[in-house]
PDB file of N, CA and C in Angstrom:
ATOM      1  N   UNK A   1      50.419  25.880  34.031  1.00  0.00           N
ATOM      2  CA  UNK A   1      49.754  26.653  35.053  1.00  0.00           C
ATOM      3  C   UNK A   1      48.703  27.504  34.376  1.00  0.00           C
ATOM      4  N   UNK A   2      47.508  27.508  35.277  1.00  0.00           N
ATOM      5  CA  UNK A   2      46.328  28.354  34.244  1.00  0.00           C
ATOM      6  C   UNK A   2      46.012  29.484  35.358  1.00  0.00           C
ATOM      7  N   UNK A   3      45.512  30.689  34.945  1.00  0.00           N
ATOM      8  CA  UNK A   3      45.371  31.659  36.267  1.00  0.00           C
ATOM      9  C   UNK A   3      43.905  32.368  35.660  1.00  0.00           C
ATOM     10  N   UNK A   4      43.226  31.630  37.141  1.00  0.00           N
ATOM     11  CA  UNK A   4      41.834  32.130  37.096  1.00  0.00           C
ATOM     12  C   UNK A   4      40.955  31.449  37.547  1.00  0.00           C
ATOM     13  N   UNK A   5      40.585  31.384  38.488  1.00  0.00           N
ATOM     14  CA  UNK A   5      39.987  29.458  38.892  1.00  0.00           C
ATOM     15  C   UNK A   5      38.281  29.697  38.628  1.00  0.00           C
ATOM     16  N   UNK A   6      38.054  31.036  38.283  1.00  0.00           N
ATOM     17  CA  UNK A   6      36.469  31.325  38.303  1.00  0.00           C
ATOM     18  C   UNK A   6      36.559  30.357  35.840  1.00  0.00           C
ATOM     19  N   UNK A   7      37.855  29.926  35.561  1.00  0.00           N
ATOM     20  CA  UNK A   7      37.730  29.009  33.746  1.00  0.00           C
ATOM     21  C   UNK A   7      38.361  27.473  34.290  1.00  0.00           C
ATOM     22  N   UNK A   8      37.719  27.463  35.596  1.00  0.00           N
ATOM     23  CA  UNK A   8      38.334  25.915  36.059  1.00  0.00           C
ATOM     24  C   UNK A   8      37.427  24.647  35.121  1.00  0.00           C
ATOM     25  N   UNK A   9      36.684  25.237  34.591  1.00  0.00           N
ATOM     26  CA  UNK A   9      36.034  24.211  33.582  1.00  0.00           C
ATOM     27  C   UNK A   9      36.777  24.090  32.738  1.00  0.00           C
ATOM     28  N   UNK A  10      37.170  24.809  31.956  1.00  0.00           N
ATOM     29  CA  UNK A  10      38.036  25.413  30.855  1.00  0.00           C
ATOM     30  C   UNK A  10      39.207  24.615  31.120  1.00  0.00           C
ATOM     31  N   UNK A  11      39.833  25.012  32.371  1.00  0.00           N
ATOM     32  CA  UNK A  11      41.184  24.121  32.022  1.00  0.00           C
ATOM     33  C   UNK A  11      40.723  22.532  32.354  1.00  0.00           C
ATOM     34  N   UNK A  12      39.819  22.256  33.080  1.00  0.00           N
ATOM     35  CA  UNK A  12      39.627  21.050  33.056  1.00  0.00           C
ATOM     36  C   UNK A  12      40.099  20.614  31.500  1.00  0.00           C
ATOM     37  N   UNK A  13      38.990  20.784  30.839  1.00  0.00           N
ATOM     38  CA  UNK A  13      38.993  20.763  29.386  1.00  0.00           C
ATOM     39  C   UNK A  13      40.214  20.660  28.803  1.00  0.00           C
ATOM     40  N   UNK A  14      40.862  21.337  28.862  1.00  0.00           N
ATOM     41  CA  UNK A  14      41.902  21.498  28.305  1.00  0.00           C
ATOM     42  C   UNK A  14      43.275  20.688  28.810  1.00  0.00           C
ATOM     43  N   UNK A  15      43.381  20.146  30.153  1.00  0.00           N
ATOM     44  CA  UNK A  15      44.222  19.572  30.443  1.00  0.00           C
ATOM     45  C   UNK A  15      43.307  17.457  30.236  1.00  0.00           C
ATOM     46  N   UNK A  16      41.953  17.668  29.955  1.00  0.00           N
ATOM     47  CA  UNK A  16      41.535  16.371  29.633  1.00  0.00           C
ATOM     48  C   UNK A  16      41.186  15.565  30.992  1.00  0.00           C
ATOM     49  N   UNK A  17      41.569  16.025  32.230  1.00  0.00           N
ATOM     50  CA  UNK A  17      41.141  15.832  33.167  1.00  0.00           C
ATOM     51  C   UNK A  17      40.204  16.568  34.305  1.00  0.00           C
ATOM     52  N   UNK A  18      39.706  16.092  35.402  1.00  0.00           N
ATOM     53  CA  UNK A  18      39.390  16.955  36.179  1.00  0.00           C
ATOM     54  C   UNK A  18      40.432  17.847  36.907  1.00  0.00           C
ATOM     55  N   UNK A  19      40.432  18.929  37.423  1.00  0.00           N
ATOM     56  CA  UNK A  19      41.337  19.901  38.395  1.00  0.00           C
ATOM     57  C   UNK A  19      40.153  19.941  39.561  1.00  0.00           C
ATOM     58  N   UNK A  20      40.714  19.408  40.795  1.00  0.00           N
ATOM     59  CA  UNK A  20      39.544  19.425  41.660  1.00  0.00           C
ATOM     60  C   UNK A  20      40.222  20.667  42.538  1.00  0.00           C
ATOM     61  N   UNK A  21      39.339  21.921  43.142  1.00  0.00           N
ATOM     62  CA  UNK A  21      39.689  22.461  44.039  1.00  0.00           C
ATOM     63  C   UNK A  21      40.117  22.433  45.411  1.00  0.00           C
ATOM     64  N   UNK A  22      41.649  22.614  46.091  1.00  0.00           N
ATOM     65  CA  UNK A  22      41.907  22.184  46.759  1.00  0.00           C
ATOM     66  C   UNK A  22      42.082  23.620  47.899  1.00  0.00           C
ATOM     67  N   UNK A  23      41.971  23.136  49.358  1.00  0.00           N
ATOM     68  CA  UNK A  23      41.954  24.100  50.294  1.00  0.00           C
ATOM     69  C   UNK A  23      42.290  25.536  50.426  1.00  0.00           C
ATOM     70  N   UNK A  24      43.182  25.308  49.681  1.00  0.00           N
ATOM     71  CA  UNK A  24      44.101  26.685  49.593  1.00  0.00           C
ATOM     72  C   UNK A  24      44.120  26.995  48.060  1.00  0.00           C
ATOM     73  N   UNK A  25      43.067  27.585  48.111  1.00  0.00           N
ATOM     74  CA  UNK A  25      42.043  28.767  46.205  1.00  0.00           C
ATOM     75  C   UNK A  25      43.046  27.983  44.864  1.00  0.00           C
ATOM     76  N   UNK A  26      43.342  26.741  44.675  1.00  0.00           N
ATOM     77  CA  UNK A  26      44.017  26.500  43.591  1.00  0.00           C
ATOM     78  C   UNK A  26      43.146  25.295  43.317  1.00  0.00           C
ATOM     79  N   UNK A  27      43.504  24.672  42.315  1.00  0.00           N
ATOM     80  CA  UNK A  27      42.886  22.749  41.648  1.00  0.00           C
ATOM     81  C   UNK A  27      44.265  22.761  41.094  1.00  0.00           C
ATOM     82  N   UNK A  28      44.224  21.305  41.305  1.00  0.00           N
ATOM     83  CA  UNK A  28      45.202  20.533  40.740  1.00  0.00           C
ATOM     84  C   UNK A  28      44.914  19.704  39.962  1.00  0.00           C
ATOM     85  N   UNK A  29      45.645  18.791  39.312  1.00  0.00           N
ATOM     86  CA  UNK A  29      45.508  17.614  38.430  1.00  0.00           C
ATOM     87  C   UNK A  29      46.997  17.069  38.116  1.00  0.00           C
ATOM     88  N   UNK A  30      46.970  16.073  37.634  1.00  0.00           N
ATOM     89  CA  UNK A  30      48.179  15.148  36.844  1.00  0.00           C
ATOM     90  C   UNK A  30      47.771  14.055  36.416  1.00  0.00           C
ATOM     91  N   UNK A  31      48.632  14.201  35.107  1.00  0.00           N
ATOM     92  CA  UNK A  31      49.206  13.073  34.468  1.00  0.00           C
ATOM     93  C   UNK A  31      50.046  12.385  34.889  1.00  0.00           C
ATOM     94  N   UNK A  32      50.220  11.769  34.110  1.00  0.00           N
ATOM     95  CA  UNK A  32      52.147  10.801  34.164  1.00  0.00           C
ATOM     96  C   UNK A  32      52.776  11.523  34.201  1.00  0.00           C
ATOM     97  N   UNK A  33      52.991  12.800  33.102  1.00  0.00           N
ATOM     98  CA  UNK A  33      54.540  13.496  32.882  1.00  0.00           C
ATOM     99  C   UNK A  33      54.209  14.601  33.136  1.00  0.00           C
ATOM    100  N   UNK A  34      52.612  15.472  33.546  1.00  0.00           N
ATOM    101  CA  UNK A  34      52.549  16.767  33.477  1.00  0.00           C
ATOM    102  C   UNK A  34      51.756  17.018  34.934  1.00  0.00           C
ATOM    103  N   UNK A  35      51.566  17.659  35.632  1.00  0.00           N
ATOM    104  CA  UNK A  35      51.226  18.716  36.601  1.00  0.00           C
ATOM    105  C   UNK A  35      50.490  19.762  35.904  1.00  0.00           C
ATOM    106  N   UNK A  36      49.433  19.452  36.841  1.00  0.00           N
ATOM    107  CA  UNK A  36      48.098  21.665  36.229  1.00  0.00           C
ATOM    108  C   UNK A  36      48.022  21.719  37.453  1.00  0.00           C
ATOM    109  N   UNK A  37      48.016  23.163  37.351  1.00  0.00           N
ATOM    110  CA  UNK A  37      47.798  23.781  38.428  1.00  0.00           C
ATOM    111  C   UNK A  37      46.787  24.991  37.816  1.00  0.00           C
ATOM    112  N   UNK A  38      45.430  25.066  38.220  1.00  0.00           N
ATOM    113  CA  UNK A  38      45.142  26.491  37.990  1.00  0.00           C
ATOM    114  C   UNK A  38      44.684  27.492  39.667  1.00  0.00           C
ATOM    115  N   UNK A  39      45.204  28.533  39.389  1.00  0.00           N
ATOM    116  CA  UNK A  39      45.699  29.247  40.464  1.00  0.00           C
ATOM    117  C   UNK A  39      44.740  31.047  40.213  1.00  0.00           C
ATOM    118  N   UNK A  40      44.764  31.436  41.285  1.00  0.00           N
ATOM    119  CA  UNK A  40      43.877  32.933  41.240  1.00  0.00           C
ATOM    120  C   UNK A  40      44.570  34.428  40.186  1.00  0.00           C
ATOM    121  N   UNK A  41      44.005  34.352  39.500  1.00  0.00           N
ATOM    122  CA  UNK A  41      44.597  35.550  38.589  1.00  0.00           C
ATOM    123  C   UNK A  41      45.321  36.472  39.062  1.00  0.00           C
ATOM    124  N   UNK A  42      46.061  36.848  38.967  1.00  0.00           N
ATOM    125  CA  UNK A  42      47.363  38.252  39.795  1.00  0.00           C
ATOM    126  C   UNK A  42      46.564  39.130  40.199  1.00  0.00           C
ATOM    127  N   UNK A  43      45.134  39.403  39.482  1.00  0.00           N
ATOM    128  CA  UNK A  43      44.946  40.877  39.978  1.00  0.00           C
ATOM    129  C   UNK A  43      43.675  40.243  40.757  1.00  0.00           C
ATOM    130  N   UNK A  44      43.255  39.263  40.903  1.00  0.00           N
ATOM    131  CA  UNK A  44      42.178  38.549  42.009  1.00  0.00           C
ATOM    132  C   UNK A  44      42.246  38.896  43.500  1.00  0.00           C
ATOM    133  N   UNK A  45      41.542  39.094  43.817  1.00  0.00           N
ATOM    134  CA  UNK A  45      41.605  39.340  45.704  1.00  0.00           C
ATOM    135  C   UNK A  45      42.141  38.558  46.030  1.00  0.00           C
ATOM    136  N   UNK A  46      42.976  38.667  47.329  1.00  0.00           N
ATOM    137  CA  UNK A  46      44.008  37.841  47.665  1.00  0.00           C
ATOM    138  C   UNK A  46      44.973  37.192  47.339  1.00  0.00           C
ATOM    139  N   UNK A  47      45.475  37.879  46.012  1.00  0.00           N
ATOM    140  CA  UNK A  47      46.241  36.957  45.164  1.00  0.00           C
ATOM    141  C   UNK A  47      47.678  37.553  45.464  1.00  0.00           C
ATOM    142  N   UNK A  48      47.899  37.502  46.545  1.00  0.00           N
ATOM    143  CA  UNK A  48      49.356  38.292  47.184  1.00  0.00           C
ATOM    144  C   UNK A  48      50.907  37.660  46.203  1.00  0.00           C
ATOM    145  N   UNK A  49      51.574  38.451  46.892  1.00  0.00           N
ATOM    146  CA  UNK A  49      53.342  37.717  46.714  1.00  0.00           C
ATOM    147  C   UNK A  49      53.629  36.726  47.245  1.00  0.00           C
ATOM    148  N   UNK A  50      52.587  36.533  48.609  1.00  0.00           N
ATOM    149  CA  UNK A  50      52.707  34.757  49.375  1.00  0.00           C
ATOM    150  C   UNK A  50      51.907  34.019  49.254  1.00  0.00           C
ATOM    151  N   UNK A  51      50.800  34.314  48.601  1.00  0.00           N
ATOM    152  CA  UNK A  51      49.994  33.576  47.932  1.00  0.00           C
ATOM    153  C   UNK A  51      50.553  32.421  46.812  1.00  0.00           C
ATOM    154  N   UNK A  52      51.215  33.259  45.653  1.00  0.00           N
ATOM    155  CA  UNK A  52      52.233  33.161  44.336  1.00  0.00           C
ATOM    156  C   UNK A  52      53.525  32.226  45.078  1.00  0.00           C
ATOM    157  N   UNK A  53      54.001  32.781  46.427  1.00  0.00           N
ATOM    158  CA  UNK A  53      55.192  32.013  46.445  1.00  0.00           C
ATOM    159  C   UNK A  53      54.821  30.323  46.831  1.00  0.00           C
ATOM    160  N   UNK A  54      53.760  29.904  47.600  1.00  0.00           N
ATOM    161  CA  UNK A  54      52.536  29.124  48.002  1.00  0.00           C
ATOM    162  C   UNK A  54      52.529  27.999  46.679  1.00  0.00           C
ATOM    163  N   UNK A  55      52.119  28.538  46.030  1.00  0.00           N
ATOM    164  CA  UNK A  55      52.075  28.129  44.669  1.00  0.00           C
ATOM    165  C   UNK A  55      53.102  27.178  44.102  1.00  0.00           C
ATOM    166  N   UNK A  56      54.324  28.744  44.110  1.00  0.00           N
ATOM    167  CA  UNK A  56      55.748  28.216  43.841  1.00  0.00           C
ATOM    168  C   UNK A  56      56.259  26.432  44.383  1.00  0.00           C
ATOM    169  N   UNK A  57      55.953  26.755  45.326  1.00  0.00           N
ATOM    170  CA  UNK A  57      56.393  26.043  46.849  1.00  0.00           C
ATOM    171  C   UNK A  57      55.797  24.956  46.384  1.00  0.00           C
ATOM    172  N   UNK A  58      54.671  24.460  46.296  1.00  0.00           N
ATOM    173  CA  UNK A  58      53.382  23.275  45.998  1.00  0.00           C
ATOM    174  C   UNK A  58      53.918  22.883  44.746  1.00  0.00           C
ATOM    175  N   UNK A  59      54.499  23.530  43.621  1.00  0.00           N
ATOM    176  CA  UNK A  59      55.053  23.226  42.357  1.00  0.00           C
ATOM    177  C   UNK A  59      56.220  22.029  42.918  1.00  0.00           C
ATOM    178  N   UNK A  60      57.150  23.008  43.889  1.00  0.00           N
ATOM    179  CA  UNK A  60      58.620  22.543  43.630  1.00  0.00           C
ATOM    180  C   UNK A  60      58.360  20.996  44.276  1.00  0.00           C
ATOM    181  N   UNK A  61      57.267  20.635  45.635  1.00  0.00           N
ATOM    182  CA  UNK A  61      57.106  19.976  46.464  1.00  0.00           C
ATOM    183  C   UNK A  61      56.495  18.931  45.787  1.00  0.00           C
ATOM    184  N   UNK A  62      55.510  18.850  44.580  1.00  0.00           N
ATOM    185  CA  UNK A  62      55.479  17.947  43.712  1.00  0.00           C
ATOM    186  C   UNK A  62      56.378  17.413  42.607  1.00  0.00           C
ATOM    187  N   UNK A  63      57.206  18.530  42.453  1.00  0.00           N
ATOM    188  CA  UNK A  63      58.434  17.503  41.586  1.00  0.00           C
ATOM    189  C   UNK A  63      59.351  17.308  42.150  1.00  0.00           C
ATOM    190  N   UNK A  64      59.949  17.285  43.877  1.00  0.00           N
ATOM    191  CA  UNK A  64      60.466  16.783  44.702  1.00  0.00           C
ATOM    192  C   UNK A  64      59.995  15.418  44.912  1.00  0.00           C
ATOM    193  N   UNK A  65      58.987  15.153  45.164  1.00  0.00           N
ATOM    194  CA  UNK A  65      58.245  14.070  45.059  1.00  0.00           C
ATOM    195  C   UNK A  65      58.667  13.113  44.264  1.00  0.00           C
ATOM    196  N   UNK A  66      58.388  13.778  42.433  1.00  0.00           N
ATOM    197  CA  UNK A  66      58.573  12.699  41.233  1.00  0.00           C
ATOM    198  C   UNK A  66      60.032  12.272  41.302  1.00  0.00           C
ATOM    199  N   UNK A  67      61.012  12.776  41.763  1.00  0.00           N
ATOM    200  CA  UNK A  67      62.196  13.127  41.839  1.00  0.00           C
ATOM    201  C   UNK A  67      62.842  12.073  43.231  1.00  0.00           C
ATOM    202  N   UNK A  68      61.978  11.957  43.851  1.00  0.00           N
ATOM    203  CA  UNK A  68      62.831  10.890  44.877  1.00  0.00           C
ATOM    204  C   UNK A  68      61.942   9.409  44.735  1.00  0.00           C
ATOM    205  N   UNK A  69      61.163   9.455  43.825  1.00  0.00           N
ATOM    206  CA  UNK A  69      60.319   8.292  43.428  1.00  0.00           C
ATOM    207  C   UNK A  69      60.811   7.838  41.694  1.00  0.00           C
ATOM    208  N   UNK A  70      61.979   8.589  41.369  1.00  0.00           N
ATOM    209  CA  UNK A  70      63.041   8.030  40.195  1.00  0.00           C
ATOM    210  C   UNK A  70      62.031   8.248  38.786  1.00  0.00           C
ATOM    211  N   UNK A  71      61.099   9.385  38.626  1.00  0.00           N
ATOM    212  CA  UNK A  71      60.021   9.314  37.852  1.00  0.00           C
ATOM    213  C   UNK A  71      60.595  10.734  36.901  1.00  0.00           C
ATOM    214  N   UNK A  72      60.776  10.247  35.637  1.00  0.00           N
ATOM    215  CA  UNK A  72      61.243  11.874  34.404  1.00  0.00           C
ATOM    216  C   UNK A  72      60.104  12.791  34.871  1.00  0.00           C
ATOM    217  N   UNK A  73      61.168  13.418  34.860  1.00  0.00           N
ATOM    218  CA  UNK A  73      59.940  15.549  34.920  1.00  0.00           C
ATOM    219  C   UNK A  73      60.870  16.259  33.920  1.00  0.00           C
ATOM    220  N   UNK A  74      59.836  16.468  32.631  1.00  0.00           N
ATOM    221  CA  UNK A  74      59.901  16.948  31.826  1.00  0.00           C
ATOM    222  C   UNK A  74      59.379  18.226  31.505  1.00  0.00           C
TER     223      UNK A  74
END
């Protein structure tokens, strides 16, 4: 998880793929075995407790996913 979406180049970079921005202020990306998420810095406008739980939620809902499709999450 990277927090700051104004170094979404950056993690591009760094995760080797694109993170495309998705509706709700985050980018995503994946690999085979890994998940990025970069997400709005804690102290960013709007970066609430339900914002964060949002987040949470979108995490668990993609390795629910890998998880009923018989795929290691490591």
């Amino acid at each position: 998880m990277f927090l700051g979406l104004s170094y979404a180049a950056y993690w591009s970079e760094i995760a080797g793929l694109p993170l495309p921005r998705e509706v709700d202020a985050l980018a995503k990306g994946r690999t085979s075995q890994t998940l990025f998420i970069a997400a709005k810095h804690p102290v960013a406008r709007g970066a609430s407790n339900a914002y964060f739980r949002g987040v949470g939620e979108l995490i668990a809902k993609e390795s629910d996913q890998r998880l009923s499709r018989h795929e290691p999450v490591l």
